[in-house]
Protein backbone atom coordinates (compact mmCIF):
# COMPACT_ATOMS: atom_id res chain seq x y z
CA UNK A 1 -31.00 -28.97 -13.62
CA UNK A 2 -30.63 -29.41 -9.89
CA UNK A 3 -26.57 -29.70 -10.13
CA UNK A 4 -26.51 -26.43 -11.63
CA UNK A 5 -24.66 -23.96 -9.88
CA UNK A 6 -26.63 -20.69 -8.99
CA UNK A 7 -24.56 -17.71 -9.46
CA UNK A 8 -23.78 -15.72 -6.03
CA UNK A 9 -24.48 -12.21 -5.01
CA UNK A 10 -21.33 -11.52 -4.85
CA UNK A 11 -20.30 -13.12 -7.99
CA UNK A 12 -22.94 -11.13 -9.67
CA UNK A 13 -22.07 -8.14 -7.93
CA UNK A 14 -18.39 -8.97 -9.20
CA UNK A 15 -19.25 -9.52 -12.69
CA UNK A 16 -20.72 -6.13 -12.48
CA UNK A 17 -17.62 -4.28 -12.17
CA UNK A 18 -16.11 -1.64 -9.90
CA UNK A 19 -17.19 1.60 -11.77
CA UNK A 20 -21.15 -0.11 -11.21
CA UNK A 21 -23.02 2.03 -8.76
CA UNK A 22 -24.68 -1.19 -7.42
CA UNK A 23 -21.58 -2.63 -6.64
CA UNK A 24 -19.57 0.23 -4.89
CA UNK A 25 -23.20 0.62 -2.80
CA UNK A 26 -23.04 -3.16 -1.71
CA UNK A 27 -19.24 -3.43 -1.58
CA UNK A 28 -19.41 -0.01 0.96
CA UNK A 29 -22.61 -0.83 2.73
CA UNK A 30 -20.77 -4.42 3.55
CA UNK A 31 -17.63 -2.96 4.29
CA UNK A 32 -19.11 -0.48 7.07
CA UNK A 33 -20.85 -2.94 8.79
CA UNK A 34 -17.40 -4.37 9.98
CA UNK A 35 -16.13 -0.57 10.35
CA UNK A 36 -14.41 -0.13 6.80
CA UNK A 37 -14.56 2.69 4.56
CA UNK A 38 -14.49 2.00 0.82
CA UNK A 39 -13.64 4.97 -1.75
CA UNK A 40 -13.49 5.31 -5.34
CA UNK A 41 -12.04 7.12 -7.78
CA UNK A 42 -11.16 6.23 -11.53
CA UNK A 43 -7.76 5.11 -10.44
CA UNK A 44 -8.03 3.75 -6.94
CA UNK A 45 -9.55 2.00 -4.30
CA UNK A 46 -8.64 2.94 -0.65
CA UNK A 47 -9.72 0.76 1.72
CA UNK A 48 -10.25 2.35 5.34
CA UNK A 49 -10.34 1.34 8.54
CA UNK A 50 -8.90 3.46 12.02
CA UNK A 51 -5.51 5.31 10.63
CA UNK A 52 -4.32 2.54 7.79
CA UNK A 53 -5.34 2.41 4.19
CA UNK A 54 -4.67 0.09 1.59
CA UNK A 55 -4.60 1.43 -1.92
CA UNK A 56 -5.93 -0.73 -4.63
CA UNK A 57 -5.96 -0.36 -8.08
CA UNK A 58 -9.54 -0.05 -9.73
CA UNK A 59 -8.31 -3.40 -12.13
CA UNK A 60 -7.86 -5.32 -8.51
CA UNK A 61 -11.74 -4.56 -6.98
CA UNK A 62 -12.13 -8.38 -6.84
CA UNK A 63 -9.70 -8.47 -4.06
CA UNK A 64 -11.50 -6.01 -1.93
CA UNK A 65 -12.94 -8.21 0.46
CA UNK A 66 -10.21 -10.48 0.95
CA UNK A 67 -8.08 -7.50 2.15
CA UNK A 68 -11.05 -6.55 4.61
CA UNK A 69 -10.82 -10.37 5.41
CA UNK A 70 -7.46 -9.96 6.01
CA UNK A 71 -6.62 -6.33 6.79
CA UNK A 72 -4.82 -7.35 10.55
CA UNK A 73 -2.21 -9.55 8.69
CA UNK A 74 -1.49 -7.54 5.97
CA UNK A 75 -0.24 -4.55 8.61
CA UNK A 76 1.30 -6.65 10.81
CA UNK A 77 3.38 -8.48 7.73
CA UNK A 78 4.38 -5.51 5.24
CA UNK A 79 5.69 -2.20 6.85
CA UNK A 80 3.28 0.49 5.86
CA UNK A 81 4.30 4.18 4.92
CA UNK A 82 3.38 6.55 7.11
CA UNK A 83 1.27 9.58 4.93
CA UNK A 84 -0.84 12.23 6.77
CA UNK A 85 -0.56 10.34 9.90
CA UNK A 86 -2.09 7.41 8.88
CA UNK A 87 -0.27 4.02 7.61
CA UNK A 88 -0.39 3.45 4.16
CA UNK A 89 0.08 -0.29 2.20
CA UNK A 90 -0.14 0.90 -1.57
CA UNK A 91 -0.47 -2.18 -3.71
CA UNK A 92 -1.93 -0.22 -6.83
CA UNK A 93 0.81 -0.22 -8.72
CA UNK A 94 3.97 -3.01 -8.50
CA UNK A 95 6.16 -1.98 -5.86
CA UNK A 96 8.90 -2.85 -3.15
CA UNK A 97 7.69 -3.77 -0.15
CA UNK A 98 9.49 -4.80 2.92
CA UNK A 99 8.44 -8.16 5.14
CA UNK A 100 8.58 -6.59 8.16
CA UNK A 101 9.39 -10.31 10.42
CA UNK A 102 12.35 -10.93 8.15
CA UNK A 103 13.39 -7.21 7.15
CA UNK A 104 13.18 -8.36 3.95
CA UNK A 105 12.00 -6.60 0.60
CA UNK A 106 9.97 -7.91 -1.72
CA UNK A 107 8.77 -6.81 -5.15
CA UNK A 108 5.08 -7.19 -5.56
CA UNK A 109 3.29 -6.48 -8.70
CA UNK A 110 -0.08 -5.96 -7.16
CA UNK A 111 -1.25 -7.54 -4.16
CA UNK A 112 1.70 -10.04 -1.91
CA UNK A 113 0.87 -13.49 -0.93
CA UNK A 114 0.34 -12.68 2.62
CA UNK A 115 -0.23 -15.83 3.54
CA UNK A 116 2.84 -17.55 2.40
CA UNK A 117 5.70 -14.83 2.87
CA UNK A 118 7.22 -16.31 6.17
CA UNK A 119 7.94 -19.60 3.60
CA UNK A 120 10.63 -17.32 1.76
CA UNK A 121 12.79 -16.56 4.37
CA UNK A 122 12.40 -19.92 7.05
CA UNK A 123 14.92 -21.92 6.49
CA UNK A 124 17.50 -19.41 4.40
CA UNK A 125 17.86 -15.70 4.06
CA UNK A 126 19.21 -15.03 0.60
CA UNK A 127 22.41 -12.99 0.78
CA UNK A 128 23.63 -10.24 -1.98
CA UNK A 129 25.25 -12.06 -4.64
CA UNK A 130 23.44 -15.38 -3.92
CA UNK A 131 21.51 -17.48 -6.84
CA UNK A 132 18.38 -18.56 -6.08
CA UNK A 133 15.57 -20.66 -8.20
CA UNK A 134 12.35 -20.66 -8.03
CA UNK A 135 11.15 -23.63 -9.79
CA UNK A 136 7.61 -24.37 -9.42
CA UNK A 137 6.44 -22.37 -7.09
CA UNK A 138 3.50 -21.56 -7.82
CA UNK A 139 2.10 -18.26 -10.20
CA UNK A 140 5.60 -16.26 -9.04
CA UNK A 141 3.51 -13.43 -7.99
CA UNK A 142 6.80 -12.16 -5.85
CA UNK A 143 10.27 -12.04 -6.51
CA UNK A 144 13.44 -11.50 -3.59
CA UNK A 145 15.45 -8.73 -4.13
């Protein structure tokens, strides 16, 4: 059929999984070419690039390239940890992180909703004791603490 959707390389390359040899080749052959480094292990993912690293979890390869896509914001949004000199965002297990515009901390099960954190804290910054809901708001991926 002509409306039939061809499947990407990527999206192959995806479906393959992160333990696939072809896709840690592609995924670190891509990755270089805009001056990444990609490593694997059984648990993690580090993803590379001048003295930061972001730690994955291997069950989160499909966000690999959005965090090279988006490797500038995520430093200059969550304070890193400093770790053999170089600064660390580890999202491979859920965590507290802390918004660094706001000096706020979040809780993030896996990776934070860059994209949306300065909408927490804009027109109220929750004080200790406060109630707040969060009705509706999209999957809840985050959580004020």
């Amino acid at each position: 059929m002509l409306h039939q959707a061809k499947e990407t390389i990527a999206e192959y390359l995806v479906r393959l999984g992160p333990r696939n040899w072809l896709f840690q080749s592609s995924f670190k052959a891509l990755a270089a070419l805009r001056g990444f480094k990609i490593e694997s292990s059984p648990e993690h993912i580090t993803v590379e690039k001048a003295d930061r690293t972001v730690i994955l979890g291997c069950d989160q390869f499909i966000f690999v390239p959005f965090i090279v896509n988006n490797y500038d914001l995520y430093f200059s949004t969550i304070e890193s940890k400093i770790s053999n000199g170089r600064r660390v965002l580890d999202f491979s297990t859920p965590g507290l992180h802390r918004y660094s515009q706001r000096n706020v901390a979040f809780y993030f099960p896996s990776i934070p909703e860059d994209d949306v954190m300065g909408a927490y804290t804009a027109s109220y910054l929750p004080q200790k004791g406060d109630i707040v809901w969060d009705a509706g708001a999209h999957a809840g991926a985050t959580s004020f603490s």
